[in-house]
PDB file of N, CA and C in Angstrom:
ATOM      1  N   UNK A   1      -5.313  -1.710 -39.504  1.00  0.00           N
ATOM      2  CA  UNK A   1      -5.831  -2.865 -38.823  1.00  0.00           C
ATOM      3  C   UNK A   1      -5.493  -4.135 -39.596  1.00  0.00           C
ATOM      4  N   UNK A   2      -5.999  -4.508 -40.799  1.00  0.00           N
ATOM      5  CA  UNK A   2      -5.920  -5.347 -41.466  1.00  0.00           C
ATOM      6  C   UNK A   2      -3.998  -5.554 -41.887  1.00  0.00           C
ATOM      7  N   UNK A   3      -3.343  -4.651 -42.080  1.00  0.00           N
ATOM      8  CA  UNK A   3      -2.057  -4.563 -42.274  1.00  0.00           C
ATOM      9  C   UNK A   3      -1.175  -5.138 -40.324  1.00  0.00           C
ATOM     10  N   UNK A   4      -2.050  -4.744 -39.462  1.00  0.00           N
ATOM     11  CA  UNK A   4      -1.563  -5.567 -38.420  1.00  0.00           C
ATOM     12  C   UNK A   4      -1.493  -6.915 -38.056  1.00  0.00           C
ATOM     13  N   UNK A   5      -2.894  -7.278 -38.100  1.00  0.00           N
ATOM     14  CA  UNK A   5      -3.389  -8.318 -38.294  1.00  0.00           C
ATOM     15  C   UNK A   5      -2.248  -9.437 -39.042  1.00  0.00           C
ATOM     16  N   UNK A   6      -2.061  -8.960 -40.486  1.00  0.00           N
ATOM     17  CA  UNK A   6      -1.207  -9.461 -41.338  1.00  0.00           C
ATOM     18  C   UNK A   6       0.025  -9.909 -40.635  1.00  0.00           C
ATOM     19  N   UNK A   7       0.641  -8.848 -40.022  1.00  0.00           N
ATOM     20  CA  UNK A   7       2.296  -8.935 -39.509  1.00  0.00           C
ATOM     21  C   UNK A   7       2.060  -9.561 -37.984  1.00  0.00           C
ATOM     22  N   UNK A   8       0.894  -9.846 -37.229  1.00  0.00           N
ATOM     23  CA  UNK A   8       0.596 -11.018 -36.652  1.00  0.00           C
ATOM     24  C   UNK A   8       0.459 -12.291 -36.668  1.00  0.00           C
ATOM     25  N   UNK A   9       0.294 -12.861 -38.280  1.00  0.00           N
ATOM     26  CA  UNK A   9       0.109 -13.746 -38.449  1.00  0.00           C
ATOM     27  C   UNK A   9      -1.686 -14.563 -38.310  1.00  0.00           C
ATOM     28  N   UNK A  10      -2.260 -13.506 -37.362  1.00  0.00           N
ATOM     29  CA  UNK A  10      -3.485 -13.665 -37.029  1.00  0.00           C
ATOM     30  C   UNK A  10      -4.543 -13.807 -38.287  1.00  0.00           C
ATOM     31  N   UNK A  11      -5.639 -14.631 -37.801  1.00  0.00           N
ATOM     32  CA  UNK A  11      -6.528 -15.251 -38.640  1.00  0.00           C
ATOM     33  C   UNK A  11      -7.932 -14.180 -38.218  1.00  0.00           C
ATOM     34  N   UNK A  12      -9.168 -13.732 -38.835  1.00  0.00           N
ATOM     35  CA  UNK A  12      -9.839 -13.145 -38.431  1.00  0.00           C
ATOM     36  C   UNK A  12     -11.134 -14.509 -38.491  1.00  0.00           C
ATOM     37  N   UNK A  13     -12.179 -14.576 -37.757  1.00  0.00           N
ATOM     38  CA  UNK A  13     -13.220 -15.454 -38.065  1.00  0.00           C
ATOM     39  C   UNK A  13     -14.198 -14.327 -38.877  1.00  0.00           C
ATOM     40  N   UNK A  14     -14.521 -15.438 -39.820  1.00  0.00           N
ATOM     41  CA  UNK A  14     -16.158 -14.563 -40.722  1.00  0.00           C
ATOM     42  C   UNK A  14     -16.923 -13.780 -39.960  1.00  0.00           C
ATOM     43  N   UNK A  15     -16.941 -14.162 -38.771  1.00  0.00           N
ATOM     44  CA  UNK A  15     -18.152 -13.328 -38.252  1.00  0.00           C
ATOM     45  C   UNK A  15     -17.214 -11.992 -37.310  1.00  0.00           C
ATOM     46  N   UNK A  16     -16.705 -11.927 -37.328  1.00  0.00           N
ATOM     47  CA  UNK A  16     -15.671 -11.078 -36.985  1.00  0.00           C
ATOM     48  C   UNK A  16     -15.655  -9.988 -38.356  1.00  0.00           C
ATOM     49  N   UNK A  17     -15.278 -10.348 -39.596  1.00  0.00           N
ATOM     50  CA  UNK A  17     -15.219  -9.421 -40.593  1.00  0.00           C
ATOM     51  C   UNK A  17     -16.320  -9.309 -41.325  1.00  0.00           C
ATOM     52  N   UNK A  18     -17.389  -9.967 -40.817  1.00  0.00           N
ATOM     53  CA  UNK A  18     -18.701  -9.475 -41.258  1.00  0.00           C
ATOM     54  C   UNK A  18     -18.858  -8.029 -40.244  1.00  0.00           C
ATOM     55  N   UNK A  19     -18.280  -7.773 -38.838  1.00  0.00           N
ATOM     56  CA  UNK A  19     -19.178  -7.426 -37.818  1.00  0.00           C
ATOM     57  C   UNK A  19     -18.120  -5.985 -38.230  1.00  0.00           C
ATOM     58  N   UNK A  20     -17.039  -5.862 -38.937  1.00  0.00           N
ATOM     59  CA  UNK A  20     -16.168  -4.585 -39.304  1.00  0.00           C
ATOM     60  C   UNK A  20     -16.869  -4.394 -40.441  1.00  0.00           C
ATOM     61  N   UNK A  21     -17.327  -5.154 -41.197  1.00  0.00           N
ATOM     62  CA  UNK A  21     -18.146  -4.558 -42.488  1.00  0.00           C
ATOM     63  C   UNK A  21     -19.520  -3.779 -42.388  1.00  0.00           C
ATOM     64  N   UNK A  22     -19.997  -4.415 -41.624  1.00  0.00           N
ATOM     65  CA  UNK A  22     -21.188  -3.761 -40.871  1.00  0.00           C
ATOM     66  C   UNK A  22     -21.188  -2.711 -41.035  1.00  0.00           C
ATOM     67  N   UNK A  23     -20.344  -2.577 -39.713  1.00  0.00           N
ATOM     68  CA  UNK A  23     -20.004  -0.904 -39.122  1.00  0.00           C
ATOM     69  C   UNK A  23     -19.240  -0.298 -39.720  1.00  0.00           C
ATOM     70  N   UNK A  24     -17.860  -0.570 -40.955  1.00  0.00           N
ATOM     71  CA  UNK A  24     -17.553   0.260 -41.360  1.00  0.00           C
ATOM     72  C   UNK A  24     -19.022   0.831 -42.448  1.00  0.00           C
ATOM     73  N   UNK A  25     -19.775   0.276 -43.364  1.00  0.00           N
ATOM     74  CA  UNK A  25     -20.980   0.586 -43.749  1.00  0.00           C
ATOM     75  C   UNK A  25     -21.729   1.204 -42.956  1.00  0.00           C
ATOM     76  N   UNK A  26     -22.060   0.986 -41.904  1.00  0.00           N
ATOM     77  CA  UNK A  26     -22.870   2.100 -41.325  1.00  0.00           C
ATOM     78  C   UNK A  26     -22.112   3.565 -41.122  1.00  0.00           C
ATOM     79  N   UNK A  27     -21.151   3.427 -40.575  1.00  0.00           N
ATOM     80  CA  UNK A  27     -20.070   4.961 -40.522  1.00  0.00           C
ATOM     81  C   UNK A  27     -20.581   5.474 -42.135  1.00  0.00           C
ATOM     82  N   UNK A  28     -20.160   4.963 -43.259  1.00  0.00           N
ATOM     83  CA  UNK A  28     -20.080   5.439 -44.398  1.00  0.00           C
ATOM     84  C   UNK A  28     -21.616   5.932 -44.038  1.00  0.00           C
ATOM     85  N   UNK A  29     -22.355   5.432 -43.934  1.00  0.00           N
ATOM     86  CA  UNK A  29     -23.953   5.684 -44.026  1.00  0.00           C
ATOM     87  C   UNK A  29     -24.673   6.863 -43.426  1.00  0.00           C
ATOM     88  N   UNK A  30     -23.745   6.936 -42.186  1.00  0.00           N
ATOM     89  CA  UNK A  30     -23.692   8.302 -41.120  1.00  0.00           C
ATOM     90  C   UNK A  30     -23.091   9.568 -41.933  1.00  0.00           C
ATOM     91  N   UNK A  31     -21.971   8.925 -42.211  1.00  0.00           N
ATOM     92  CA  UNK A  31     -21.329  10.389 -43.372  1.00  0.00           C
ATOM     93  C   UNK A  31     -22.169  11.003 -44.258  1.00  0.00           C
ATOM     94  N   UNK A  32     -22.845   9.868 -45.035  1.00  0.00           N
ATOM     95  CA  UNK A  32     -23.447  10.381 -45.923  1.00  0.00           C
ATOM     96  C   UNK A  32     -24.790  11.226 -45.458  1.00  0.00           C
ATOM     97  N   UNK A  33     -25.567  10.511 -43.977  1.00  0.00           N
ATOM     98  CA  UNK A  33     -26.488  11.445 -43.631  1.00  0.00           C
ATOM     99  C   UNK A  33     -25.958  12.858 -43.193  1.00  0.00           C
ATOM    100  N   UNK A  34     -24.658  12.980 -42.874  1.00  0.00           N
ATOM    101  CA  UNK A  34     -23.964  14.369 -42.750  1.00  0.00           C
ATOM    102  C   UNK A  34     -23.652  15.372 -43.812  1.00  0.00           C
ATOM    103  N   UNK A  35     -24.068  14.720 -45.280  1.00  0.00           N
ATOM    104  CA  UNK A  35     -23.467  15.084 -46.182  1.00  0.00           C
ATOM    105  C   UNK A  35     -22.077  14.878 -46.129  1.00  0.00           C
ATOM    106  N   UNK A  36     -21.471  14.152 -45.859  1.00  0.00           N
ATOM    107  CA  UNK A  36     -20.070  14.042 -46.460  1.00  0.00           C
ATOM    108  C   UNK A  36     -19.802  12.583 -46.922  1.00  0.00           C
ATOM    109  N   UNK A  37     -18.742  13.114 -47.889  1.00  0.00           N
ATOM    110  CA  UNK A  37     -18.060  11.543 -48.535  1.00  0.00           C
ATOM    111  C   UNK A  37     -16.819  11.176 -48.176  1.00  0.00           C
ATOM    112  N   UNK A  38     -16.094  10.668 -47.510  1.00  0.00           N
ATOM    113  CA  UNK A  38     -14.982  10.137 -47.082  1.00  0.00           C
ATOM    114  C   UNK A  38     -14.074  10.176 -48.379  1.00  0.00           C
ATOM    115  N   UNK A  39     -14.797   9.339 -49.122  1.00  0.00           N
ATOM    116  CA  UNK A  39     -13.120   9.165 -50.723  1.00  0.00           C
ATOM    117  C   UNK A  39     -12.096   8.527 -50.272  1.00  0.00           C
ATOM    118  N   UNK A  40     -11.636   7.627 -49.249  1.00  0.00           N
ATOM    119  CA  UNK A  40     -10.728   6.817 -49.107  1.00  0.00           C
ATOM    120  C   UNK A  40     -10.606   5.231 -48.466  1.00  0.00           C
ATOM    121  N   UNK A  41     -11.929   4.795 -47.908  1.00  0.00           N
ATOM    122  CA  UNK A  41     -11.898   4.175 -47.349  1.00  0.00           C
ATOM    123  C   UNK A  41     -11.412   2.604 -47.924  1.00  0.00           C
ATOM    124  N   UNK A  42     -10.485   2.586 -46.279  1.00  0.00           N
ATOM    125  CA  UNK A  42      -9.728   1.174 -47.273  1.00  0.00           C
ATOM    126  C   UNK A  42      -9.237   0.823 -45.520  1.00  0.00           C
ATOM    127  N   UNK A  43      -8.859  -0.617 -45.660  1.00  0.00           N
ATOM    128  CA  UNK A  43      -8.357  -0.779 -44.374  1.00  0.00           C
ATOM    129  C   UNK A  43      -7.529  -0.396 -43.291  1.00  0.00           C
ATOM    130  N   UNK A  44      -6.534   0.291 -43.905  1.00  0.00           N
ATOM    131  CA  UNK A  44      -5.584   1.295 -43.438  1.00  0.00           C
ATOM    132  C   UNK A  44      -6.459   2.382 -42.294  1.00  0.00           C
ATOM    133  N   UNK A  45      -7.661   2.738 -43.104  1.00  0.00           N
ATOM    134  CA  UNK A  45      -8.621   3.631 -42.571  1.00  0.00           C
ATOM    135  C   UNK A  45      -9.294   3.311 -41.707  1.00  0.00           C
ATOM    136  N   UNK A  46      -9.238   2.006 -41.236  1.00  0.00           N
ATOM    137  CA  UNK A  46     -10.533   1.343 -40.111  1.00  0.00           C
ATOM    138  C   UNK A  46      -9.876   0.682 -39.454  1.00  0.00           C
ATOM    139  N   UNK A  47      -9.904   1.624 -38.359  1.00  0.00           N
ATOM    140  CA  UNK A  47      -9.842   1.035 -36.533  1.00  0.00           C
ATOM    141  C   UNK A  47     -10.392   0.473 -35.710  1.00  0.00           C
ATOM    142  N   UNK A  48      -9.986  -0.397 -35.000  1.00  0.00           N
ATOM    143  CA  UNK A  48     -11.040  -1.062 -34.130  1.00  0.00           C
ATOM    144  C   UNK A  48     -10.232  -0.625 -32.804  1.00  0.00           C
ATOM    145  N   UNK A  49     -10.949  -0.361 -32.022  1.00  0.00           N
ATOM    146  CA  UNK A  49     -10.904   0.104 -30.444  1.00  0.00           C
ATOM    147  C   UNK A  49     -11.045  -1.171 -29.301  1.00  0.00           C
ATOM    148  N   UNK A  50     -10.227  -1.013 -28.546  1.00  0.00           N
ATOM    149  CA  UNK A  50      -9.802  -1.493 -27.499  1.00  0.00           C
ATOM    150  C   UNK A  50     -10.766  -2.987 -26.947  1.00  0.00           C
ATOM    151  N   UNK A  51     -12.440  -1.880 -27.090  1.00  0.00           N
ATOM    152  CA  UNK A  51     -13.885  -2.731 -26.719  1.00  0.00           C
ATOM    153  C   UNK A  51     -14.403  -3.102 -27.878  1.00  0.00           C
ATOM    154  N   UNK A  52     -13.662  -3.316 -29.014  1.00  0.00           N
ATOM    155  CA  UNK A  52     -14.219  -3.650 -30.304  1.00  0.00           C
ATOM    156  C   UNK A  52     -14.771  -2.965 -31.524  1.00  0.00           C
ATOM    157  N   UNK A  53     -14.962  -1.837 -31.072  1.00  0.00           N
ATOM    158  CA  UNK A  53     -15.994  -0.816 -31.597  1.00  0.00           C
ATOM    159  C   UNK A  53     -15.084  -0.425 -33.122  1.00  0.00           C
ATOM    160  N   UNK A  54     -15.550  -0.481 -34.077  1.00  0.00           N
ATOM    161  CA  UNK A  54     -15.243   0.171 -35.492  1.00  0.00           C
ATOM    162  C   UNK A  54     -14.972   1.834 -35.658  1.00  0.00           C
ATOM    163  N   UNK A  55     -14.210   2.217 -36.269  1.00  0.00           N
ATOM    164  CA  UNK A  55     -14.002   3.482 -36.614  1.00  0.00           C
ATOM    165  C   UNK A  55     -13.717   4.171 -37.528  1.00  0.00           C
ATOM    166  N   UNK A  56     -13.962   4.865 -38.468  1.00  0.00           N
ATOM    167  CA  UNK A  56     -13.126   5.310 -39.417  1.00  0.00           C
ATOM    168  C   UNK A  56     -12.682   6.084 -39.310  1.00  0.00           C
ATOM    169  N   UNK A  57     -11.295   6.100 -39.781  1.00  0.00           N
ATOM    170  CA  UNK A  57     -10.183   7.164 -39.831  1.00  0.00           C
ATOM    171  C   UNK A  57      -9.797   7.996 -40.994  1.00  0.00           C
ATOM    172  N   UNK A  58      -8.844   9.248 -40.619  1.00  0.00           N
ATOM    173  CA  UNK A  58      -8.188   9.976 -42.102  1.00  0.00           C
ATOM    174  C   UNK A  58      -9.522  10.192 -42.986  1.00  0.00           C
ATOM    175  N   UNK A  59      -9.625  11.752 -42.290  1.00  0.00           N
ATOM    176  CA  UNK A  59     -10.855  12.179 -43.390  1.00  0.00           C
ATOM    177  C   UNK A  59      -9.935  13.716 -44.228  1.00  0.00           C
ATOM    178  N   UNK A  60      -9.079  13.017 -44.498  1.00  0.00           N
ATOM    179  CA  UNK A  60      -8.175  14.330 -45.008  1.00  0.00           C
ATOM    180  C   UNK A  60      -8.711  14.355 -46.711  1.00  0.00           C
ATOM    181  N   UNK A  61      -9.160  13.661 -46.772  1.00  0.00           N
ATOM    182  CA  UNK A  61      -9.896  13.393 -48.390  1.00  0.00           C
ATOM    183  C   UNK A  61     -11.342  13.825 -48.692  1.00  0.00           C
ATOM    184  N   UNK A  62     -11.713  13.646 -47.587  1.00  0.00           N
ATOM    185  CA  UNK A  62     -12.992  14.019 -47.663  1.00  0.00           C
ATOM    186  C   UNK A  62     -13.760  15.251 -47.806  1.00  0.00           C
ATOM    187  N   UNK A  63     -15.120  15.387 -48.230  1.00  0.00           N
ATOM    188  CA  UNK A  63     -15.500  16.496 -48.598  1.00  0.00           C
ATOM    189  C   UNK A  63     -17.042  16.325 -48.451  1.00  0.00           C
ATOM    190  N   UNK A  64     -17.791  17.460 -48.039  1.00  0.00           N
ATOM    191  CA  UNK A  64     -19.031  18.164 -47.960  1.00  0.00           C
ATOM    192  C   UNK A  64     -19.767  17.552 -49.816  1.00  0.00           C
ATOM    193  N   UNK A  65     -20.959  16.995 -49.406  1.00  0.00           N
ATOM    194  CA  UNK A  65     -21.070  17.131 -50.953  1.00  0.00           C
ATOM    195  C   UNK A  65     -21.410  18.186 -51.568  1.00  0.00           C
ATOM    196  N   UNK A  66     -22.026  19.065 -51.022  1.00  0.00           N
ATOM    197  CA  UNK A  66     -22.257  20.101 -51.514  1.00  0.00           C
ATOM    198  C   UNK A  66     -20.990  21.075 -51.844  1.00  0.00           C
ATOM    199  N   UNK A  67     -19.704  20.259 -51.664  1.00  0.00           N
ATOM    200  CA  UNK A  67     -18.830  21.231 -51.416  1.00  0.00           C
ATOM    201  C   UNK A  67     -18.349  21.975 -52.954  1.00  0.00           C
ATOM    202  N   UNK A  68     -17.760  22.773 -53.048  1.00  0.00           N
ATOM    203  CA  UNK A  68     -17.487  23.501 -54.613  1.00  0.00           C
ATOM    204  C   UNK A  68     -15.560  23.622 -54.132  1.00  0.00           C
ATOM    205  N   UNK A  69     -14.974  22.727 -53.502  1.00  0.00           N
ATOM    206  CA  UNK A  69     -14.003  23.136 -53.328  1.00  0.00           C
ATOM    207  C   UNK A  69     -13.051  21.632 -53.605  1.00  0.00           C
ATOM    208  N   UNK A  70     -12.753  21.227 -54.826  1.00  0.00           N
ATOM    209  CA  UNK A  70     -12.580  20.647 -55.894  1.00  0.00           C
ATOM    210  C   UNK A  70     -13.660  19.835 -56.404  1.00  0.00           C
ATOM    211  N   UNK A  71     -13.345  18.858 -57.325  1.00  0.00           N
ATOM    212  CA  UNK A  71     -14.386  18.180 -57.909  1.00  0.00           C
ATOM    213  C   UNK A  71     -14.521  16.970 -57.569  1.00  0.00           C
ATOM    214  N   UNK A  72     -15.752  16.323 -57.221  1.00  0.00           N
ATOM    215  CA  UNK A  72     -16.189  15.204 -56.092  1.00  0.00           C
ATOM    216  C   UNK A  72     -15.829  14.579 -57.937  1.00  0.00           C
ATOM    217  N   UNK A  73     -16.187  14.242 -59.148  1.00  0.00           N
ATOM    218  CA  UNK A  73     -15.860  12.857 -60.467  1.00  0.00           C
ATOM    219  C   UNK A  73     -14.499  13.030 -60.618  1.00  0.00           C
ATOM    220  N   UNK A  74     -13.551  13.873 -59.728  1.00  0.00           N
ATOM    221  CA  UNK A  74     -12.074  13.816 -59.887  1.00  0.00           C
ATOM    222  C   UNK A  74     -11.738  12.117 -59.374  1.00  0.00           C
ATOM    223  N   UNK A  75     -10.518  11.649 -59.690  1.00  0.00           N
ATOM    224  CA  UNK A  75     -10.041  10.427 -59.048  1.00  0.00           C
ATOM    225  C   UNK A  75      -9.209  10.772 -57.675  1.00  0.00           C
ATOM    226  N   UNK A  76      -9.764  10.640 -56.745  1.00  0.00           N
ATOM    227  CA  UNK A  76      -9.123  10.606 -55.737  1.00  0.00           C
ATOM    228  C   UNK A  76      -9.046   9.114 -54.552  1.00  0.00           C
ATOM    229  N   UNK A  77      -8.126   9.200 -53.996  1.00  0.00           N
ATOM    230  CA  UNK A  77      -8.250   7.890 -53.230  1.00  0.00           C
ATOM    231  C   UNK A  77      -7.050   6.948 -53.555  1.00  0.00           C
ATOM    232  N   UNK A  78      -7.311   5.557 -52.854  1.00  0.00           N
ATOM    233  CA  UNK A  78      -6.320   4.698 -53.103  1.00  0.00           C
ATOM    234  C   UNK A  78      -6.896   3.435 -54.261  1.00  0.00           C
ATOM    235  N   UNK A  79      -5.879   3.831 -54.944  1.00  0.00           N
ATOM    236  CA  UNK A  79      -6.055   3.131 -56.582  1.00  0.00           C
ATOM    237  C   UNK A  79      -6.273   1.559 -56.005  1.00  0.00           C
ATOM    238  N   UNK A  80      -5.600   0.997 -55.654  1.00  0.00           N
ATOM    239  CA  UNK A  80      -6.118  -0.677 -55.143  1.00  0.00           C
ATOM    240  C   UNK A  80      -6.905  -0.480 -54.417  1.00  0.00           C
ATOM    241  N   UNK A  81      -7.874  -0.082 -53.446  1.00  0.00           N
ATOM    242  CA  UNK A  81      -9.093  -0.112 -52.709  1.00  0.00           C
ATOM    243  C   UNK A  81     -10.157   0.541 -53.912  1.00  0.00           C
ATOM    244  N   UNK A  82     -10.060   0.945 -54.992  1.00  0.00           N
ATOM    245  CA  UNK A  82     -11.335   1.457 -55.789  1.00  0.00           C
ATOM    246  C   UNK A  82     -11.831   0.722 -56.764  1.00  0.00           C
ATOM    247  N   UNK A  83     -12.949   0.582 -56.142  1.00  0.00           N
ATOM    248  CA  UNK A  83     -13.760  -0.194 -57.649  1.00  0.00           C
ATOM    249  C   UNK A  83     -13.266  -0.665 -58.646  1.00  0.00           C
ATOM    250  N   UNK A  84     -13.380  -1.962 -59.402  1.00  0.00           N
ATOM    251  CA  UNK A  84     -12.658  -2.274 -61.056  1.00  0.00           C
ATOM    252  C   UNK A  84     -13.366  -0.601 -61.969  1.00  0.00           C
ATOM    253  N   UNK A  85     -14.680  -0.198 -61.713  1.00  0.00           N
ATOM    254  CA  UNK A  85     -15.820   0.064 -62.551  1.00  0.00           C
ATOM    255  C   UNK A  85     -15.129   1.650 -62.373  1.00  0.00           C
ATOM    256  N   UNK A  86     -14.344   1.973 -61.570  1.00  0.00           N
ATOM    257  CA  UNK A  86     -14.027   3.372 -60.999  1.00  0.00           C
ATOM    258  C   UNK A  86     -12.607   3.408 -61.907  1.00  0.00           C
ATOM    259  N   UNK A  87     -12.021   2.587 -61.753  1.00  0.00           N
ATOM    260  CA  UNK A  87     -10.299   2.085 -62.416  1.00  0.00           C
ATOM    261  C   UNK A  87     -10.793   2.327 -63.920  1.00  0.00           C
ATOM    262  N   UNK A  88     -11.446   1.312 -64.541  1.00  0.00           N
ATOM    263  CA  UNK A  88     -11.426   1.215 -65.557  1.00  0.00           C
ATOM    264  C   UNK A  88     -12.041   2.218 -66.281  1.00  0.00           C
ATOM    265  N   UNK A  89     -12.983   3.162 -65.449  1.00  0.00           N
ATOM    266  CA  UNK A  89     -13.047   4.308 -66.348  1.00  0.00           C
ATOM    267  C   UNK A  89     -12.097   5.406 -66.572  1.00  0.00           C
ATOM    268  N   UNK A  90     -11.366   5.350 -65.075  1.00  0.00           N
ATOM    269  CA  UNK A  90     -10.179   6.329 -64.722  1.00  0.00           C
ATOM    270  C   UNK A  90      -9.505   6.406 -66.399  1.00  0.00           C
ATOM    271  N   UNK A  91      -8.936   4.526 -66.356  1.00  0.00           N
ATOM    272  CA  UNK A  91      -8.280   4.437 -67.783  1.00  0.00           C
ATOM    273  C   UNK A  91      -8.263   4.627 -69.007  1.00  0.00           C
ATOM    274  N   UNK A  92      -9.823   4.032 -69.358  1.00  0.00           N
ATOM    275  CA  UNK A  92     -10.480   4.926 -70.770  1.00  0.00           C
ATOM    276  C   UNK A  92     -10.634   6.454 -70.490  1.00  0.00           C
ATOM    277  N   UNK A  93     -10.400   7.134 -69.547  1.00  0.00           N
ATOM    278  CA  UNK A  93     -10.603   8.449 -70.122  1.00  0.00           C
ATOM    279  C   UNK A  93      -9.149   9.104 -70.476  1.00  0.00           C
ATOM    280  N   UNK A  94      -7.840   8.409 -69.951  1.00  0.00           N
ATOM    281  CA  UNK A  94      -6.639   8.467 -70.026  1.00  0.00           C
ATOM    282  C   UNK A  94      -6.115   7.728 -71.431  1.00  0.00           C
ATOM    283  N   UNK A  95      -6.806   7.250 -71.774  1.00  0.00           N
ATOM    284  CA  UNK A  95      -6.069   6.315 -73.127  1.00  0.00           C
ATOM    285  C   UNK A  95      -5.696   4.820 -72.511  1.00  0.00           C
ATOM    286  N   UNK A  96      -5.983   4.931 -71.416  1.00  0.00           N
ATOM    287  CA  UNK A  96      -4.983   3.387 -70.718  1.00  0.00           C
ATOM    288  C   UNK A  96      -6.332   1.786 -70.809  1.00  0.00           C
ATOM    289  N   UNK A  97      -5.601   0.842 -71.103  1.00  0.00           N
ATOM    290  CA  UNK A  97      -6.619  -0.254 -70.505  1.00  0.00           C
ATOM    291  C   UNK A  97      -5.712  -1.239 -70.270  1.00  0.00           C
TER     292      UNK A  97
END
């Protein structure tokens, strides 16, 4: 979405990307009442539909928390959409800063 947007040239109004923040937050919020964690969300991942409506996409990352089928403190995801606080530990545990 946001990568379209871009190669449109198009401008979004604040209240417009308040109203995708919202709802992408609430989706996350739903997951989590499902028990699951997405692990990727980034704009690439969020669709907006025809009537406006928010979506998240590509749950190929995602996982059950309860799940035992790798490890949820692994680094997974897209390195520029994650946290400084997520990065920078990635690095100190690698030797990197």
């Amino acid at each position: 979405m946001v990568n379209k947007l871009t190669k449109l040239e198009r401008r979004m109004r604040e209240e417009h990307i308040a109203y995708i923040i919202r709802e992408t937050c609430r989706g996350a919020i739903e997951l989590n009442r499902n028990h699951v964690i997405h692990r990727d969300i980034k704009g690439d991942n969020i669709l907006l539909t025809k009537d406006g409506r928010v979506k998240l996409c590509d749950f190929g990352l995602s996982r059950e928390v309860d799940s035992t089928f790798g490890k949820r403190g692994t680094c997974i995801g897209s390195p520029c959409w994650m946290a400084p606080e997520v990065v920078t530990a990635i690095s100190a545990m690698n030797g990197f800063f």
